[in-house]
N, C-alpha and C. Protein backbone atom coordinates (compact mmCIF):
# COMPACT_ATOMS: atom_id res chain seq x y z
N UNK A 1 145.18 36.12 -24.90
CA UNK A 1 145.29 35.07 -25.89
C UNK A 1 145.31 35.65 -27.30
N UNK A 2 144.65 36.63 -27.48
CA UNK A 2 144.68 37.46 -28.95
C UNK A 2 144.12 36.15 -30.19
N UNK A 3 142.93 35.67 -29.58
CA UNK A 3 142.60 34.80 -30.76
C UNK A 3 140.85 35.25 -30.83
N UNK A 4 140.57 34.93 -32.25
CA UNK A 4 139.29 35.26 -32.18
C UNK A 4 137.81 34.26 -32.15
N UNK A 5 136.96 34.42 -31.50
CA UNK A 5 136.39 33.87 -30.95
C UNK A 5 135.53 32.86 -32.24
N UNK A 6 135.33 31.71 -31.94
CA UNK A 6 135.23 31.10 -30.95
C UNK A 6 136.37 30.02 -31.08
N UNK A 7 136.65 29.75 -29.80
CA UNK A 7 138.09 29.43 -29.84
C UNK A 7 137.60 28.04 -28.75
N UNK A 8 138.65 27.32 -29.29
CA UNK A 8 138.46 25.73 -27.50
C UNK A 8 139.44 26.10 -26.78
N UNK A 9 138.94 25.84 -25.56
CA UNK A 9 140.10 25.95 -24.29
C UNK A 9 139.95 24.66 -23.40
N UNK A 10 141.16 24.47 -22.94
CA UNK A 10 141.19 22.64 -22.54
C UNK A 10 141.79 23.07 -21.29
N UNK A 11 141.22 22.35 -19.78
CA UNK A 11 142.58 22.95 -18.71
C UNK A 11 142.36 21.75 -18.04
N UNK A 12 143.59 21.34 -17.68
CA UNK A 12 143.91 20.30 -16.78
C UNK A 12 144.18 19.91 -15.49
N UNK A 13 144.05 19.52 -14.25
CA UNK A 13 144.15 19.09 -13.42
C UNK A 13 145.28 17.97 -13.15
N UNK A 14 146.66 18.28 -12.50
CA UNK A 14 147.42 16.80 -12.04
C UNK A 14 147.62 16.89 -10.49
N UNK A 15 146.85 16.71 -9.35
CA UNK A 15 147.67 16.92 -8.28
C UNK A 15 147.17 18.39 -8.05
N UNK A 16 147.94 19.65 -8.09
CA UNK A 16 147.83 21.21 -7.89
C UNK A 16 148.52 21.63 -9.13
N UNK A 17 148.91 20.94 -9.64
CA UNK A 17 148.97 21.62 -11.52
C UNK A 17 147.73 21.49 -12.38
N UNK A 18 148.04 23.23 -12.42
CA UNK A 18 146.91 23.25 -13.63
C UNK A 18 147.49 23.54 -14.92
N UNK A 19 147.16 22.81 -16.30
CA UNK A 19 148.04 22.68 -17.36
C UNK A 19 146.56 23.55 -18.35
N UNK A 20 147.33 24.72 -19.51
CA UNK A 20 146.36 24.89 -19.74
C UNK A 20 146.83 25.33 -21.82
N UNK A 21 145.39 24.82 -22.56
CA UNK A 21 145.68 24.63 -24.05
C UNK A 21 144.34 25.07 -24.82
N UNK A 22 144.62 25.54 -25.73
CA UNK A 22 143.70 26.13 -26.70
C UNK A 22 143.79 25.29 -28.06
N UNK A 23 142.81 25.23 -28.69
CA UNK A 23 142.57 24.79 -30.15
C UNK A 23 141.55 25.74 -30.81
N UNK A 24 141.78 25.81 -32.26
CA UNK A 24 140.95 26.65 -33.48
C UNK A 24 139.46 25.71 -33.28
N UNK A 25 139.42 24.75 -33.43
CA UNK A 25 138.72 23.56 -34.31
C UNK A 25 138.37 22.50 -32.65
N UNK A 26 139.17 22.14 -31.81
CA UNK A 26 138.81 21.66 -30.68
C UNK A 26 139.53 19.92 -31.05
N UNK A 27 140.30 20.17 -31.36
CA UNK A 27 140.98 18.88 -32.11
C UNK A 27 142.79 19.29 -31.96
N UNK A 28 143.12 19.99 -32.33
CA UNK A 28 144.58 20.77 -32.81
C UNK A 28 145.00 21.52 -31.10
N UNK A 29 145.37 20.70 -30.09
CA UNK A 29 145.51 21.26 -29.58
C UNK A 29 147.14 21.99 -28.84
N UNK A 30 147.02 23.44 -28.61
CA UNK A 30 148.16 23.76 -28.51
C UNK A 30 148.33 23.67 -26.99
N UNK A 31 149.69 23.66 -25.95
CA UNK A 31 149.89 24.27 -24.44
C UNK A 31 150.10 25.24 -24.38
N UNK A 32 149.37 25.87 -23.78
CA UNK A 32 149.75 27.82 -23.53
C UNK A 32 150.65 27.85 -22.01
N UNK A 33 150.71 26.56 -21.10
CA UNK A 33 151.23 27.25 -19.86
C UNK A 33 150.30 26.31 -18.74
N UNK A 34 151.56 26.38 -17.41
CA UNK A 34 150.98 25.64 -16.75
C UNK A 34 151.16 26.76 -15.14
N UNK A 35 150.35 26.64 -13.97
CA UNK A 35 150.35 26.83 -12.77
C UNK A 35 150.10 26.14 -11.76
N UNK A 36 150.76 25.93 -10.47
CA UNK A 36 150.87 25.17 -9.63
C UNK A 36 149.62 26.29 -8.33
N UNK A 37 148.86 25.47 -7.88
CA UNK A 37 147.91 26.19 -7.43
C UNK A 37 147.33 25.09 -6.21
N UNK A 38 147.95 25.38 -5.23
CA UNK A 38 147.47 24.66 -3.92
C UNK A 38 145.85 24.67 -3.48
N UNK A 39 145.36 23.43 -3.62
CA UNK A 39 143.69 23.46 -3.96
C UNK A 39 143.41 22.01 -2.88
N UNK A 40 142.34 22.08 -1.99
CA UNK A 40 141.72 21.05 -1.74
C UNK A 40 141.79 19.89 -2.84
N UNK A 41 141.20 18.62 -2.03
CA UNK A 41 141.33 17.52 -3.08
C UNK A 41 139.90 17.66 -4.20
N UNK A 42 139.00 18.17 -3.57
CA UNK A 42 137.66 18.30 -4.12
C UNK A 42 137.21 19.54 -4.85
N UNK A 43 137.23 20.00 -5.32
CA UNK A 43 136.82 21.43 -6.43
C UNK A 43 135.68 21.42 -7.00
N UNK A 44 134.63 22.08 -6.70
CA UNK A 44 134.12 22.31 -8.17
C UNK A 44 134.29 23.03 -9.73
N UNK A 45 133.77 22.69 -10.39
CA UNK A 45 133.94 23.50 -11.72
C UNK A 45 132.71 23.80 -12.28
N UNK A 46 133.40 24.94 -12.94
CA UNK A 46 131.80 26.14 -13.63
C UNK A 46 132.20 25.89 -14.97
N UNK A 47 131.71 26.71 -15.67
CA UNK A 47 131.53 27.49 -16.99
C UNK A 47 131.26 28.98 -17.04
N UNK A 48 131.92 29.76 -17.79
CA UNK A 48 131.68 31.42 -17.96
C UNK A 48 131.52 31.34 -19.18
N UNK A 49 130.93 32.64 -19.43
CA UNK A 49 130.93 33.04 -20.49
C UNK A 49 131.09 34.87 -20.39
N UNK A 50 131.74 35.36 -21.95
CA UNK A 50 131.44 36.99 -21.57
C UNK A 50 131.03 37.46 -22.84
N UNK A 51 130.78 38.44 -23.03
CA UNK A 51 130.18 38.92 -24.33
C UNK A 51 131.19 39.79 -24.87
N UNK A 52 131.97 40.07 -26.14
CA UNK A 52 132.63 41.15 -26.20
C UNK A 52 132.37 42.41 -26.41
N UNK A 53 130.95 43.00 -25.78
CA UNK A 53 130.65 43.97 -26.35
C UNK A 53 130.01 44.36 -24.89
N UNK A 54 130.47 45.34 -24.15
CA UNK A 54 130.09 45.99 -23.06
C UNK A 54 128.52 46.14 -22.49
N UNK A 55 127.92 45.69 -21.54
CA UNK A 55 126.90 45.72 -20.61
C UNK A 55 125.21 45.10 -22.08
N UNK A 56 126.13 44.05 -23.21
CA UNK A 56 124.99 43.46 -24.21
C UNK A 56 125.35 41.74 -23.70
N UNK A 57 123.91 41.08 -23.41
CA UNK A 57 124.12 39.89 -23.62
C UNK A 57 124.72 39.30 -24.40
N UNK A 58 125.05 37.81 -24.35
CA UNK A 58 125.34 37.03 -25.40
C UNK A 58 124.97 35.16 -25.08
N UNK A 59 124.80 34.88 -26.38
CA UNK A 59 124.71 33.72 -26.49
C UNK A 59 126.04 33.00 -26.75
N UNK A 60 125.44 31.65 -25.79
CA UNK A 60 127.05 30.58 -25.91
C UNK A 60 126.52 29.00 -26.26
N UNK A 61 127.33 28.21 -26.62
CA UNK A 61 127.02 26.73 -26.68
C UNK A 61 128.22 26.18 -26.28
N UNK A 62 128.03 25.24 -25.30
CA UNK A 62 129.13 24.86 -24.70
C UNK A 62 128.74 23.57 -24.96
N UNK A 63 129.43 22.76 -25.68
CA UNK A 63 129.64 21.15 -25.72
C UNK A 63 131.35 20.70 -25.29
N UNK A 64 131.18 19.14 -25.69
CA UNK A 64 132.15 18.45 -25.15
C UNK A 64 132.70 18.63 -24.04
N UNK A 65 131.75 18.76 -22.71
CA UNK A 65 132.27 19.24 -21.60
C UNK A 65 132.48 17.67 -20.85
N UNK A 66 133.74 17.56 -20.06
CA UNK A 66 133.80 16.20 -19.04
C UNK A 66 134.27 16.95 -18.09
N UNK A 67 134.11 16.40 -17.20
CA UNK A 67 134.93 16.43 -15.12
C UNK A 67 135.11 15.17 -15.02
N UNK A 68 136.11 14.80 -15.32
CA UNK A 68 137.17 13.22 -14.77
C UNK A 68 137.12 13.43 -13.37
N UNK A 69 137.08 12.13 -12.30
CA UNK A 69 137.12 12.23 -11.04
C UNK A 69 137.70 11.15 -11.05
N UNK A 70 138.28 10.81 -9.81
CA UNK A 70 138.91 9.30 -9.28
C UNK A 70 137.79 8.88 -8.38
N UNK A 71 136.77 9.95 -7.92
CA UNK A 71 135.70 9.53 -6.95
C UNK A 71 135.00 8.91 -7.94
N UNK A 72 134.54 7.53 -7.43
CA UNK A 72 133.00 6.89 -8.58
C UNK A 72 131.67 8.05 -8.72
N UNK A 73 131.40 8.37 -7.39
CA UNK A 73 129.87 9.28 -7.72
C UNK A 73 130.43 10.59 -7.23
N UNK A 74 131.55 11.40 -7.73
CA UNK A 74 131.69 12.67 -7.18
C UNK A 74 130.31 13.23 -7.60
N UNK A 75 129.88 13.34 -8.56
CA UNK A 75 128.20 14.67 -8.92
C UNK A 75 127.38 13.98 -8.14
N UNK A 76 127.53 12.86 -6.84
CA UNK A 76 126.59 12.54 -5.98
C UNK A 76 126.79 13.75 -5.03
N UNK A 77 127.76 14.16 -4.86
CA UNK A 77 127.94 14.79 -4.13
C UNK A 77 127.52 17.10 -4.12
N UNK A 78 127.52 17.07 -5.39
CA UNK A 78 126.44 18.33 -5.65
C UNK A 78 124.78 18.02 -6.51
N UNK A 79 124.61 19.48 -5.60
CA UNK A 79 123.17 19.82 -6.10
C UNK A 79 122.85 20.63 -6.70
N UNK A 80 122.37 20.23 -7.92
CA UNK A 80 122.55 20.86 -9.48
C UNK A 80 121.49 21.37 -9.43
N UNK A 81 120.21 21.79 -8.54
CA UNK A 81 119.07 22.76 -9.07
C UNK A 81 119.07 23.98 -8.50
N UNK A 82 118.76 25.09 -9.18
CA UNK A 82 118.96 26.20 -8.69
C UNK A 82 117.54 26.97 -9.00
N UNK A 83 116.66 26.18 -8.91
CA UNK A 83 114.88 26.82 -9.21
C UNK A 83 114.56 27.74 -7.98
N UNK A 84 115.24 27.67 -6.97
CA UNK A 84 114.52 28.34 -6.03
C UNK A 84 115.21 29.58 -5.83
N UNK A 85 116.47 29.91 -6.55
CA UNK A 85 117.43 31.15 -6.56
C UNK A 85 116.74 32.16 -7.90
N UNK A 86 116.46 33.58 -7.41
CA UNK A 86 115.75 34.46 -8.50
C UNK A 86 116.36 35.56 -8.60
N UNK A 87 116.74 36.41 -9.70
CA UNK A 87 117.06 37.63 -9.47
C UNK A 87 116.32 38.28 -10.61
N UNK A 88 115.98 38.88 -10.07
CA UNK A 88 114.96 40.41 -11.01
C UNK A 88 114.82 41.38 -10.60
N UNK A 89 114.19 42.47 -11.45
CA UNK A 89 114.24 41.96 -13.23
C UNK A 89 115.81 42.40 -13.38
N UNK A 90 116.23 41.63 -14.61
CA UNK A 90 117.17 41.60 -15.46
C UNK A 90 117.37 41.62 -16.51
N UNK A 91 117.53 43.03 -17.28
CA UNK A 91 118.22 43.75 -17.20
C UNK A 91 117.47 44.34 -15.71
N UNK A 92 118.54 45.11 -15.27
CA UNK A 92 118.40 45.98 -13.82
C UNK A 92 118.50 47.59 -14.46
N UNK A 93 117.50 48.36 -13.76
CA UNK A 93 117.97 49.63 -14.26
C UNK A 93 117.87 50.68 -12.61
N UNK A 94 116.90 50.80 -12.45
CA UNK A 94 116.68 51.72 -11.02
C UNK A 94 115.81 50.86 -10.03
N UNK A 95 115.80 51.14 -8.79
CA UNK A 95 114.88 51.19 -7.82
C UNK A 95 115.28 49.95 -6.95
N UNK A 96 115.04 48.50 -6.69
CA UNK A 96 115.82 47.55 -6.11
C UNK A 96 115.83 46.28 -6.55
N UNK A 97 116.67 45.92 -6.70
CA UNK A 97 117.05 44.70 -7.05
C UNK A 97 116.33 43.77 -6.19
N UNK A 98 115.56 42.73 -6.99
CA UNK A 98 114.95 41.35 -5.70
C UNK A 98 115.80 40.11 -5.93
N UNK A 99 115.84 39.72 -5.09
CA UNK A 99 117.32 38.26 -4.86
C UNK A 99 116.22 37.29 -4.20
N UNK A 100 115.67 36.46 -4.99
CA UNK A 100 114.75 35.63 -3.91
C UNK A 100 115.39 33.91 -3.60
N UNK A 101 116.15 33.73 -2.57
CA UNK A 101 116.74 32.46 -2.05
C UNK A 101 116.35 31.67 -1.72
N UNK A 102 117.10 30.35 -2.06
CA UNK A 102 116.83 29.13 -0.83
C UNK A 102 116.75 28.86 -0.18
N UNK A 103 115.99 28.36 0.75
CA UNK A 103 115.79 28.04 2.35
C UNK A 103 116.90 27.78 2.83
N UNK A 104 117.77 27.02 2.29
CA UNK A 104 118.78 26.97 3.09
C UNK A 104 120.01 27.77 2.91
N UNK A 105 119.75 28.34 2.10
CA UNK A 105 121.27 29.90 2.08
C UNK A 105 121.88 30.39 3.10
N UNK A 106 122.87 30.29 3.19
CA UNK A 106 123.27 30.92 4.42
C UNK A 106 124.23 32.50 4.25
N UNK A 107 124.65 32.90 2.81
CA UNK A 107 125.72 33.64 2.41
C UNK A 107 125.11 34.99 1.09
N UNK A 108 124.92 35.97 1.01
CA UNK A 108 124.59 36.39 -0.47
C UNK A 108 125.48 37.16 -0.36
N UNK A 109 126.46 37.37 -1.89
CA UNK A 109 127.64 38.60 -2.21
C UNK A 109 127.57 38.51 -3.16
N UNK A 110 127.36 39.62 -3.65
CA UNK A 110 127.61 40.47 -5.09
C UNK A 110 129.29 41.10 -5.86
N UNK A 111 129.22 40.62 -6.78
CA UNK A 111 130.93 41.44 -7.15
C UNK A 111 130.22 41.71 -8.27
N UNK A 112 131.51 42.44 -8.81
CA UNK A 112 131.03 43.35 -9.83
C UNK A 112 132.10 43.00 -11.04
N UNK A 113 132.24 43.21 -12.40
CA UNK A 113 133.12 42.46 -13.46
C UNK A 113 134.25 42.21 -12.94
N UNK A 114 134.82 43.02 -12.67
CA UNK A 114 136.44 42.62 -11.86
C UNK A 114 136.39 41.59 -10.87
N UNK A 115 135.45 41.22 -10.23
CA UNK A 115 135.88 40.44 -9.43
C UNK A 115 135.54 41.01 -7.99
N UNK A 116 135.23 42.44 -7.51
CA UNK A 116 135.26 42.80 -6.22
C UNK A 116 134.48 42.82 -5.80
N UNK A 117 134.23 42.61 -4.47
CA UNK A 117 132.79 42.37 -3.64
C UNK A 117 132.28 43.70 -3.73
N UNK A 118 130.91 43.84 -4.16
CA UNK A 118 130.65 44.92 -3.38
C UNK A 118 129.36 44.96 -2.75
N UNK A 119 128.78 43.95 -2.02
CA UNK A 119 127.66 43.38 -1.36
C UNK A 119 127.77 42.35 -0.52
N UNK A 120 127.78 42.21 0.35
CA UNK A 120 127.54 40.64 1.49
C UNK A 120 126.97 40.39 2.47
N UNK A 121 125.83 39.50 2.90
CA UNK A 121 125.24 39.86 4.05
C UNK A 121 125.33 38.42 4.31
N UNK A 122 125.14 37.96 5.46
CA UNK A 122 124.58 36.88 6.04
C UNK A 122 123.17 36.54 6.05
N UNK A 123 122.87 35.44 5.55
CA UNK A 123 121.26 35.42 4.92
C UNK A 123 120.50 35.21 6.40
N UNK A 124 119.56 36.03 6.05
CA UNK A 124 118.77 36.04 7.48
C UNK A 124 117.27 35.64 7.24
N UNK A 125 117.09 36.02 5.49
CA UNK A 125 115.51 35.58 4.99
C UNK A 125 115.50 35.20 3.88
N UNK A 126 114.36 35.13 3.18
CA UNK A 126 114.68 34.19 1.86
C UNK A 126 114.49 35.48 0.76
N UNK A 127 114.19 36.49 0.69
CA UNK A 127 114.61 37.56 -0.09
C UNK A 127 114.75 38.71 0.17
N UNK A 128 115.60 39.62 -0.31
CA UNK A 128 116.46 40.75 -0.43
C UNK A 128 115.92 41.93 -1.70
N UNK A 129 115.50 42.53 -1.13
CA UNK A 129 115.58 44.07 -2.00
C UNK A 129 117.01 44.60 -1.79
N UNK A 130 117.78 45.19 -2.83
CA UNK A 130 119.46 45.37 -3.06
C UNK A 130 119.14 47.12 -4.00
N UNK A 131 119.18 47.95 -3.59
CA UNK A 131 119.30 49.29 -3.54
C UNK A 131 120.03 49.47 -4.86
N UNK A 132 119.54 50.22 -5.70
CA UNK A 132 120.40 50.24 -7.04
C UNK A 132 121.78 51.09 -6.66
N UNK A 133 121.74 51.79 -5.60
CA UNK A 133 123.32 51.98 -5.01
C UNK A 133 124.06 51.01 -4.72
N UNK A 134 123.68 50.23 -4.87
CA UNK A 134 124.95 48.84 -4.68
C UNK A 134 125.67 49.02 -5.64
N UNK A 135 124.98 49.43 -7.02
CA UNK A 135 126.00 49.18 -8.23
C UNK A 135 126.67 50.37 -9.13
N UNK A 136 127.53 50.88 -8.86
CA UNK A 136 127.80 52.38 -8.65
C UNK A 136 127.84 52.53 -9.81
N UNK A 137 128.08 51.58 -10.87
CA UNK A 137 128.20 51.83 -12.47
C UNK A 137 127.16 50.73 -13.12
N UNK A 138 126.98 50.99 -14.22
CA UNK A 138 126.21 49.93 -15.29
C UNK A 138 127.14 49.03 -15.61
N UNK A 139 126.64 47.72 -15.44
CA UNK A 139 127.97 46.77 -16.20
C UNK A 139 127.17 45.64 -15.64
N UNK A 140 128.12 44.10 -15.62
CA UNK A 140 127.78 42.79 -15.37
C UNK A 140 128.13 42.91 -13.86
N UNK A 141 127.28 41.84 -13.22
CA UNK A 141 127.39 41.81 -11.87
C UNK A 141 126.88 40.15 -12.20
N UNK A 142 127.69 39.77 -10.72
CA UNK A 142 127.55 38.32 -10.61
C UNK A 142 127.11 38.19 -8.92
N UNK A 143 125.76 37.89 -9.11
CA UNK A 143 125.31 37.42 -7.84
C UNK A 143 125.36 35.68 -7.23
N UNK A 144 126.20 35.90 -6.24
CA UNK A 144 126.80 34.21 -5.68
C UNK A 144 125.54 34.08 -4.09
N UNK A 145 125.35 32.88 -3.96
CA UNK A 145 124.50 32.48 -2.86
C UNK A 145 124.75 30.88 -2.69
N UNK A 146 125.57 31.07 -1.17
CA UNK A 146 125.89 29.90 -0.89
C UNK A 146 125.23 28.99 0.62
N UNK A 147 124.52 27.69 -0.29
CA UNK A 147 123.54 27.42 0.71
C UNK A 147 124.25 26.30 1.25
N UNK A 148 123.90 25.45 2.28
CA UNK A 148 124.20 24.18 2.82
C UNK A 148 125.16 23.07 2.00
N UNK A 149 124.81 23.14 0.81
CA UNK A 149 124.96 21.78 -0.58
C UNK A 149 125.93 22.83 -1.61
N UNK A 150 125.97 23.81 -1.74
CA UNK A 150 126.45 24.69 -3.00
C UNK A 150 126.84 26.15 -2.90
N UNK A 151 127.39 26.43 -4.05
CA UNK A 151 127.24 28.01 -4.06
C UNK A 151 127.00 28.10 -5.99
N UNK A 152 125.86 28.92 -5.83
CA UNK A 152 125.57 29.37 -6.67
C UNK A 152 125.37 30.74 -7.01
N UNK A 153 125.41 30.73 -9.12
CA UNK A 153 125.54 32.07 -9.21
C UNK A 153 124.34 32.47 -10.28
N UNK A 154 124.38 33.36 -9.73
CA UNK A 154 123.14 33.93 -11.26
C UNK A 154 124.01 35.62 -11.82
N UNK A 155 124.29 35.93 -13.28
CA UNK A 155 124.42 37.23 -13.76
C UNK A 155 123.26 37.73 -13.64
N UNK A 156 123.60 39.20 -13.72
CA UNK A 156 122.79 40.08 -13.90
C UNK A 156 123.47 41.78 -14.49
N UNK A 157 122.80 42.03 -15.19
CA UNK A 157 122.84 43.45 -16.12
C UNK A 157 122.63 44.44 -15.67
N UNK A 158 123.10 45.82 -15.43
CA UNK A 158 122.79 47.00 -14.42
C UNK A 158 122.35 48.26 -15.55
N UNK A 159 121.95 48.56 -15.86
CA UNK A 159 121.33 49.49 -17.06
C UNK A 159 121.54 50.53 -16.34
N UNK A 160 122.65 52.22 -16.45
CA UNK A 160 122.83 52.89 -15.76
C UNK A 160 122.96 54.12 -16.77
C-alpha cells in the first residue's frame, strides 16, 4: 500500500467478493481492488495488528468496527471469552513456553510471522510446556487453539 500509518482500511463482503478500500481520515474513501474468494456462508472475522519495528510491541485503537449479517443473532452464535486460554511468559526468551487451555480444546498450532506452522498437536490436556526449539528464530509467533465453540489466538514474542 506504501501509505503511512495510520491509515483506514474498509473490506467488503458480496456473496465471495471481497471488495477492498483505504482512507487517510476514515471518511475519503478510495477502492484498491477486489477478489473473488470461495468461502462458506458463515465466516468469522478478526482484527490484526503489527508493529513496524521488528520483534517490539505496539499499541493499536481500533474503532468504528461493524460485522453486517443477514443472520438476526449471528454473535449468538460465537464465544467471545478467552479467560481460560494463557500463554507465558511473554516476552518468551529460553526454557518452555506454558500454553494453558480450555477444557474443551481440541487443536493447538503455532505459526510463526509468515504464516507457517511450526507446532501442532492434538490437545490431549489442558497445558503444554513448548520447548524454546519450537521457535528457531526470535520474532512474533501466533498461538491458535481451537475448542468446540471457536478458535482462538493469543501473540507472543520470542526474545532470541
Amino acid at each position: 500500500m506504501g501509505k503511512e500509518a495510520p491509515y483506514w482500511v474498509r473490506l467488503t463482503r458480496q456473496g465471495n467478493k471481497f471488495s477492498g478500500y483505504i482512507a487517510p481520515d476514515g471518511e475519503t474513501w478510495k477502492y484498491v481492488g477486489a477478489i473473488t474468494i470461495p468461502m462458506n456462508t458463515t465466516i468469522l472475522a478478526g482484527l490484526c495488528v503489527s508493529s513496524t519495528l521488528r520483534c517490539t510491541p505496539t499499541t493499536v485503537v481500533f474503532d468504528s468496527i461493524r460485522v453486517d449479517s443477514n443472520k438476526p443473532n449471528a454473535a449468538d452464535d460465537i464465544f467471545l471469552s478467552d479467560s481460560d486460554f494463557e500463554v507465558f511468559p511473554n516476552p518468551f526468551s529460553k526454557g518452555s513456553l506454558t500454553i494453558k487451555l480450555p477444557t474443551d480444546a481440541t487443536l493447538l498450532a503455532i505459526f510463526d510471522v509468515t504464516g507457517k506452522l511450526v507446532y501442532k498437536e492434538k490437545v490431549m490436556k489442558n497445558e503444554y510446556l513448548v520447548d524454546e526449539s519450537v521457535f528457531p528464530i526470535g520474532w512474533f509467533y501466533l498461538i491458535n487453539v481451537v475448542t468446540n465453540k471457536q478458535s482462538m489466538n493469543k501473540n507472543v514474542i520470542v526474545n532470541k
